[in-house]
N, C-alpha and C. Protein backbone atom coordinates (compact mmCIF):
# COMPACT_ATOMS: atom_id res chain seq x y z
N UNK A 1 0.84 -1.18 0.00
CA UNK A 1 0.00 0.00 0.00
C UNK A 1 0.89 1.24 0.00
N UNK A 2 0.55 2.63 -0.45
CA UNK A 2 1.05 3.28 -0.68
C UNK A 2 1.32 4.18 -2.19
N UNK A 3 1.69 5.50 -2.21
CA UNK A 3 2.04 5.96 -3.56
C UNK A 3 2.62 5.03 -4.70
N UNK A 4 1.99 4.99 -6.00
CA UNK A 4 2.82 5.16 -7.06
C UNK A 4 2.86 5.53 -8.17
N UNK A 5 2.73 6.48 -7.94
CA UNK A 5 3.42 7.79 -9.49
C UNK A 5 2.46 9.11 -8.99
N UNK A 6 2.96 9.92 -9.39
CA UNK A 6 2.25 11.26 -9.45
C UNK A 6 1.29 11.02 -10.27
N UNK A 7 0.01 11.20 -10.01
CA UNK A 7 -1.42 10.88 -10.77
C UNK A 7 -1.49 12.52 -11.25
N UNK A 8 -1.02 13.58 -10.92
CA UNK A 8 -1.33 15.05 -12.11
C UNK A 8 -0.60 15.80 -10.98
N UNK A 9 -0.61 17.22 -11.88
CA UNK A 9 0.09 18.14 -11.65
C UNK A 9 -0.82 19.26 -11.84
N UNK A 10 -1.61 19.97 -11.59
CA UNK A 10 -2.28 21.43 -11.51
C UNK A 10 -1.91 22.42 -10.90
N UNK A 11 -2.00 23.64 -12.14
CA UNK A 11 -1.73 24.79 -11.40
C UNK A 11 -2.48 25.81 -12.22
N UNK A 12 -2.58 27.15 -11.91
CA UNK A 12 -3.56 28.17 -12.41
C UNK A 12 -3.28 28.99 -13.55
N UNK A 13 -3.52 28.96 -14.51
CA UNK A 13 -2.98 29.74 -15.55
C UNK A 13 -4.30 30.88 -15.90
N UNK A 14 -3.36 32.15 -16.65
CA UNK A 14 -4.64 33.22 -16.80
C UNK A 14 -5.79 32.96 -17.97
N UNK A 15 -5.02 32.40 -19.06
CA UNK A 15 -5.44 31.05 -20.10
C UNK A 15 -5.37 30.05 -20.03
N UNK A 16 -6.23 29.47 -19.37
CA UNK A 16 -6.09 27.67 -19.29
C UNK A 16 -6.02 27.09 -20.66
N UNK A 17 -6.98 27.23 -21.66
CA UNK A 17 -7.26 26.41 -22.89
C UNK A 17 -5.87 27.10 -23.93
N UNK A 18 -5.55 28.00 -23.55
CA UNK A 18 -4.10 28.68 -24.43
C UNK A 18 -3.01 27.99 -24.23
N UNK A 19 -2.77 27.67 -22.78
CA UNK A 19 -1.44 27.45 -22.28
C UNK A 19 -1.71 25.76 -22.82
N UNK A 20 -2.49 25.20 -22.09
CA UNK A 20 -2.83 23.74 -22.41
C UNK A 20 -2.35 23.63 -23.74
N UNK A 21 -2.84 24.22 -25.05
CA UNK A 21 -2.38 24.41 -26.63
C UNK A 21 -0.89 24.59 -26.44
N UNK A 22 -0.55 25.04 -26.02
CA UNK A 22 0.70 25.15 -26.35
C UNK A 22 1.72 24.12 -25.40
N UNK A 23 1.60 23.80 -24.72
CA UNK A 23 1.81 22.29 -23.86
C UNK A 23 2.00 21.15 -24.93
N UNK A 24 0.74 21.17 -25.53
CA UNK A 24 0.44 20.11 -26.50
C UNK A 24 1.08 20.23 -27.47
N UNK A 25 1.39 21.56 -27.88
CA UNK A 25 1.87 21.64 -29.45
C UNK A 25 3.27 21.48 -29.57
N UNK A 26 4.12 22.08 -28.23
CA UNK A 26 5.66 22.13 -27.81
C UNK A 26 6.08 20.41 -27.46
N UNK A 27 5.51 20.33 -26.12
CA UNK A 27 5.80 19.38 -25.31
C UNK A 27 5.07 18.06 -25.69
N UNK A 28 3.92 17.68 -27.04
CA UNK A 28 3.08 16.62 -26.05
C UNK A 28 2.52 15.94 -25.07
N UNK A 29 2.45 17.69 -24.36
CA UNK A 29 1.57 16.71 -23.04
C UNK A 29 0.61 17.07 -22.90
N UNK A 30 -0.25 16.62 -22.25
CA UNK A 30 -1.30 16.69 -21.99
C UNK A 30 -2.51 16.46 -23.24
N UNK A 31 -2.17 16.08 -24.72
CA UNK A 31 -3.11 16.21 -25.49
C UNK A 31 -4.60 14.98 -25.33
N UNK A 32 -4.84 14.29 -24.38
CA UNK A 32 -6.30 13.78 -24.57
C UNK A 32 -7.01 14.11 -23.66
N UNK A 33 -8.81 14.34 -23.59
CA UNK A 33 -9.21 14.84 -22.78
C UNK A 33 -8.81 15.22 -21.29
N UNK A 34 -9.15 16.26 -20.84
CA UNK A 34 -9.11 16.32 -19.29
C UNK A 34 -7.35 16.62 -19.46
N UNK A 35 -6.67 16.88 -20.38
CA UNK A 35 -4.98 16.61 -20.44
C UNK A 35 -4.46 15.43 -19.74
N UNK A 36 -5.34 14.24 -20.37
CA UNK A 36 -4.58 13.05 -19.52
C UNK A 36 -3.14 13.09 -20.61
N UNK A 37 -2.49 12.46 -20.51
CA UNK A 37 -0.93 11.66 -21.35
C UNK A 37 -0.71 10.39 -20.41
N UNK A 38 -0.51 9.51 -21.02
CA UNK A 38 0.29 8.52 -21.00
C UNK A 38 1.92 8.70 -20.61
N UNK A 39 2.55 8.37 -19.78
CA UNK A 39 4.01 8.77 -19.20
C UNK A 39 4.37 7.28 -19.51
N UNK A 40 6.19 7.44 -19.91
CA UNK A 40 6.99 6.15 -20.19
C UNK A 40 7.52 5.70 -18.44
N UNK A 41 7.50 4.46 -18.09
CA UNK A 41 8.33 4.00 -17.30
C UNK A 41 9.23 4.47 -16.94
N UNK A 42 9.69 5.61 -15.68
CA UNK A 42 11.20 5.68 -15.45
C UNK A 42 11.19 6.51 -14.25
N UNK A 43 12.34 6.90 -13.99
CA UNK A 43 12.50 8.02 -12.71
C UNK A 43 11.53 8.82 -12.82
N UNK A 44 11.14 9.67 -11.23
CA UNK A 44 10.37 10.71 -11.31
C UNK A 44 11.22 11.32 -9.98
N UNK A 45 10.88 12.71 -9.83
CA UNK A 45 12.08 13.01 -8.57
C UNK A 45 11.02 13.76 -7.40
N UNK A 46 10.49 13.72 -6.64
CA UNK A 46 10.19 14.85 -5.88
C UNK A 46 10.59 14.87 -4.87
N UNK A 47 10.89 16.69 -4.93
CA UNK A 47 12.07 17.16 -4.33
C UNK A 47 12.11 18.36 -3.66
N UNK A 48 11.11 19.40 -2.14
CA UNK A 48 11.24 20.07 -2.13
C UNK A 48 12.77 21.04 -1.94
N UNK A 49 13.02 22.11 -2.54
CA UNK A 49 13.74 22.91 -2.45
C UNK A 49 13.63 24.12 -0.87
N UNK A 50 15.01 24.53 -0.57
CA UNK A 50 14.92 25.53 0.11
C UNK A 50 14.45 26.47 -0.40
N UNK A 51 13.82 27.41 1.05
CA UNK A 51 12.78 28.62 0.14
C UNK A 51 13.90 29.53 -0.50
N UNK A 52 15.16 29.73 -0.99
CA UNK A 52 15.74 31.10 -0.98
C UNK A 52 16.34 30.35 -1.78
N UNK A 53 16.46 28.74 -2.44
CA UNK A 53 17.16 28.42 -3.70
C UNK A 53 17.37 29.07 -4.89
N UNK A 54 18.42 29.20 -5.39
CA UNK A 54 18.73 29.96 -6.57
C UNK A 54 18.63 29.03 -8.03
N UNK A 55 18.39 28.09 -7.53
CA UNK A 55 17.85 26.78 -8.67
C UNK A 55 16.91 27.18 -10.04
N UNK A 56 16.05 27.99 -9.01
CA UNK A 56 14.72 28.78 -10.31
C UNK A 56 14.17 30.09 -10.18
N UNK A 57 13.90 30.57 -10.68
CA UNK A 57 13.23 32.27 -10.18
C UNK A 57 12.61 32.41 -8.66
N UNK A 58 13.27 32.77 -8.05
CA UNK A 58 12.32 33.29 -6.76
C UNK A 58 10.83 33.51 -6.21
N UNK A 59 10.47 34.41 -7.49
CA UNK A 59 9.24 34.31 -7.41
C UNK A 59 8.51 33.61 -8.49
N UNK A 60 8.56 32.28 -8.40
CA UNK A 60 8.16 31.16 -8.85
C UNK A 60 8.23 29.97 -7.43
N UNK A 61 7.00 29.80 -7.12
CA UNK A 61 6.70 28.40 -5.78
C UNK A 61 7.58 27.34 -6.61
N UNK A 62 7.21 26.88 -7.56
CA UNK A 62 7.57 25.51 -8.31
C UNK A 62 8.30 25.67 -9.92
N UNK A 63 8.98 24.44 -10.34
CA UNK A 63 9.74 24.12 -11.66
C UNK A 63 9.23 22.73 -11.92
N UNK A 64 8.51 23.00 -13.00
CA UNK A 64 8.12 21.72 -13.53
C UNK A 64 9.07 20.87 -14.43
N UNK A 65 9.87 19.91 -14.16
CA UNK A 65 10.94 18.53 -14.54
C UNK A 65 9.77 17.90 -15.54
N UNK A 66 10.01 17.69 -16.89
CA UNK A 66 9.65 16.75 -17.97
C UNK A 66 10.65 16.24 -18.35
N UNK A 67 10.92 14.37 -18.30
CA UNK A 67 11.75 13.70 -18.32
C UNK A 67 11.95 13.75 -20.03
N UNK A 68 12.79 13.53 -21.10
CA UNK A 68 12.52 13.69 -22.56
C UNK A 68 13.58 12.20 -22.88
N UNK A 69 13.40 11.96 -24.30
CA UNK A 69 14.28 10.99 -24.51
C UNK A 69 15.42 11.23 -25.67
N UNK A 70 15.17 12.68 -25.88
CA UNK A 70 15.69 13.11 -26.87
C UNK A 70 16.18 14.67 -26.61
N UNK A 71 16.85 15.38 -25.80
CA UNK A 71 17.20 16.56 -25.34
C UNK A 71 17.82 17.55 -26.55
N UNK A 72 18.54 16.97 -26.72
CA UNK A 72 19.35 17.96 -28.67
C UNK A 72 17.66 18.18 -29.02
N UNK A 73 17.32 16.79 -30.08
CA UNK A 73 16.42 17.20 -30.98
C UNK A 73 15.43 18.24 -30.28
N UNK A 74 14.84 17.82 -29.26
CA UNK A 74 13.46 18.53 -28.86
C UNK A 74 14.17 20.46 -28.40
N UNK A 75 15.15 20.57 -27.87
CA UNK A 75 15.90 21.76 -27.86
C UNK A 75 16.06 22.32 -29.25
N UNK A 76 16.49 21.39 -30.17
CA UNK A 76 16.56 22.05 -31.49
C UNK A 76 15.01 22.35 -32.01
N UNK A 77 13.90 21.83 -31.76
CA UNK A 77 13.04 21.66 -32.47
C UNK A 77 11.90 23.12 -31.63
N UNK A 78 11.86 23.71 -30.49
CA UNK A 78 11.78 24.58 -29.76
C UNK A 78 12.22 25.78 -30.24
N UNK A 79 13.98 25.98 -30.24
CA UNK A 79 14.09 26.95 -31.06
C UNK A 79 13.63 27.35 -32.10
N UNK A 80 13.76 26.41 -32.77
CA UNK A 80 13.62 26.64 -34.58
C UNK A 80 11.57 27.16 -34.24
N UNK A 81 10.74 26.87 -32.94
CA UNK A 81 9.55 27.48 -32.94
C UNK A 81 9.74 28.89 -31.91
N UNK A 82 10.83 29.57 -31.78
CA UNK A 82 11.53 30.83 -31.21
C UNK A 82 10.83 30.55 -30.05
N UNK A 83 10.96 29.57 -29.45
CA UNK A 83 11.23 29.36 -27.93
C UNK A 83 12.51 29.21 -26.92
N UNK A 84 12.82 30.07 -26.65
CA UNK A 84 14.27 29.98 -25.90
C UNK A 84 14.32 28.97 -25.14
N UNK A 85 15.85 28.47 -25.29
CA UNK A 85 15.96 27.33 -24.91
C UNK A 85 17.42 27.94 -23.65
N UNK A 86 17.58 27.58 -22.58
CA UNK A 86 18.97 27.56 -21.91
C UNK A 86 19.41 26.22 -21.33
N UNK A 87 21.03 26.58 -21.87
CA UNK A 87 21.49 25.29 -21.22
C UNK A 87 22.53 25.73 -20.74
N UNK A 88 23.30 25.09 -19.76
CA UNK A 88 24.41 25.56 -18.91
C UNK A 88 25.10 23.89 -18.82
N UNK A 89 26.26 23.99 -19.22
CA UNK A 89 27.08 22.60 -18.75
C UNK A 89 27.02 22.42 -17.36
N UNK A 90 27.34 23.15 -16.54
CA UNK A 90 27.05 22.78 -14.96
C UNK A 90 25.82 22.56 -14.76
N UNK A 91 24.98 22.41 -15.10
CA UNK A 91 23.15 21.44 -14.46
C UNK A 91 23.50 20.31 -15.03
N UNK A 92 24.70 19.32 -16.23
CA UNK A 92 24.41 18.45 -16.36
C UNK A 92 25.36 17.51 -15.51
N UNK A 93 24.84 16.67 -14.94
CA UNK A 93 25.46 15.51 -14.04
C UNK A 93 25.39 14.44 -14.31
N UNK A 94 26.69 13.79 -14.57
CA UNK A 94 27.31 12.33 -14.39
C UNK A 94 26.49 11.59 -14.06
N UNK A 95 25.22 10.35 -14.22
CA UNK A 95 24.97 9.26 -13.32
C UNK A 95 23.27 9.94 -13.18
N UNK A 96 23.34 11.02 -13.42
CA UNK A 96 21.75 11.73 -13.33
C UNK A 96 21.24 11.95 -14.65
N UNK A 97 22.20 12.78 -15.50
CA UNK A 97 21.55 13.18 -16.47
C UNK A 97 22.01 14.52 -17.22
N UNK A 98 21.70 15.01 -18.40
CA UNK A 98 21.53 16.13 -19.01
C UNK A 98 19.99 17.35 -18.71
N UNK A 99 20.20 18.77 -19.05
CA UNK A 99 19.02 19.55 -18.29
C UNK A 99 18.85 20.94 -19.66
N UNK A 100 18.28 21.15 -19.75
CA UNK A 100 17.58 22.23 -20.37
C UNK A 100 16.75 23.07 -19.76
N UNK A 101 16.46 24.09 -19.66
CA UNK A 101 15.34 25.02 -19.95
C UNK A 101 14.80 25.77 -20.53
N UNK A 102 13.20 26.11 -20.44
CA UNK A 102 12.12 26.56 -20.80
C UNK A 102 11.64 27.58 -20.27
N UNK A 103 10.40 28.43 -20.64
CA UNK A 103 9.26 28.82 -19.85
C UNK A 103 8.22 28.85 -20.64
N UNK A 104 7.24 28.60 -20.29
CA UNK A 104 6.00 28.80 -21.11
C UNK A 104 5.42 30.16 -21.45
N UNK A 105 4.81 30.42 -22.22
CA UNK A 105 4.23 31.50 -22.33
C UNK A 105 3.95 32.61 -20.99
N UNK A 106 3.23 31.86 -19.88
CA UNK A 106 2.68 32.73 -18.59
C UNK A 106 4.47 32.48 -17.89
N UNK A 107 5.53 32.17 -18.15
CA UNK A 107 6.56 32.49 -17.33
C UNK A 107 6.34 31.37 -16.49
N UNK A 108 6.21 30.34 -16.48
CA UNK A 108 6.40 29.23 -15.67
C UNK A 108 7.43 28.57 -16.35
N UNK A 109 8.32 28.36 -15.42
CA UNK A 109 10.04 27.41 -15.59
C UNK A 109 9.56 25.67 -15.61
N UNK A 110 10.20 25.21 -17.03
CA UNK A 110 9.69 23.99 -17.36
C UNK A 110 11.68 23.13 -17.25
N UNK A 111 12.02 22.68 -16.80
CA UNK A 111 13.65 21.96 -17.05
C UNK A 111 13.22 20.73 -17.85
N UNK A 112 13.44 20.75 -18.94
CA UNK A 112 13.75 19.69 -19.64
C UNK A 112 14.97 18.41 -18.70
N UNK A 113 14.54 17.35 -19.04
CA UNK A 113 15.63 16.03 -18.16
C UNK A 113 16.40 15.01 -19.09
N UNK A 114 16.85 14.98 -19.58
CA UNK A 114 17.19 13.27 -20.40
C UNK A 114 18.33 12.48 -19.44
N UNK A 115 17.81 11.60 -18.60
CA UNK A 115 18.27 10.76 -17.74
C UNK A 115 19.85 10.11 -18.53
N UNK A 116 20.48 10.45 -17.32
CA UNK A 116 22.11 9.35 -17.85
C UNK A 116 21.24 8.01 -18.59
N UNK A 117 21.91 7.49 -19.39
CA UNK A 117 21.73 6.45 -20.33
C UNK A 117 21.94 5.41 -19.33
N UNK A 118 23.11 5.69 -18.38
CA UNK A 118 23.49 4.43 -17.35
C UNK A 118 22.39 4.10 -16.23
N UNK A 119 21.22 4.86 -16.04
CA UNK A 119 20.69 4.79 -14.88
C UNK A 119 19.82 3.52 -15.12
């Protein structure tokens, strides 16, 4: 008995049906009713942060982690839709993984993940 898996993630946007579109159109998520998706088998991390972490914008509560299996392409494929993409060699770690970021339209911080191959 007990948790297993994060069953959803909600939060308030000033356009719900906008932001959702563009979720879907960037990321593939959320596209079937209700924004269910289907998630692949693998790590998931949760992890609160200290309040004064310099990890993500300050005034941002949360950073939403989407695990990817393909970090280049989907980074390349973002830009080329003039979505800024940042990457910094220091977020990527040995044994964890590679990291990207995002924001969505309303300024919510999305980190792209592609898990070490070894994990």
């Amino acid at each position: 008995m007990g948790v297993t898996g994060i069953g959803g993630f909600f939060f308030r946007a000033k356009d719900p049906e906008a932001l959702r579109a563009w979720y879907v159109k960037h990321l593939g998520v959320g596209s079937a009713p209700y924004g269910v998706w289907e998630t692949q088998k693998g790590p998931s991390v949760f992890s609160p942060f200290a309040a004064d972490t310099d990890y993500f914008a300050a005034d941002r509560q949360w950073m939403l982690n989407l695990r990817v299996d393909d970090l280049d392409g989907l980074c390349a494929a973002l830009g080329a839709a003039g979505i800024a993409v940042i990457t910094k060699p220091e977020w990527d770690m040995p044994g964890v993984g590679r990291f990207a970021r995002i924001h969505d339209p309303e300024g919510n911080p999305v980190e792209l993940w592609q898990p070490d191959p070894s994990d």
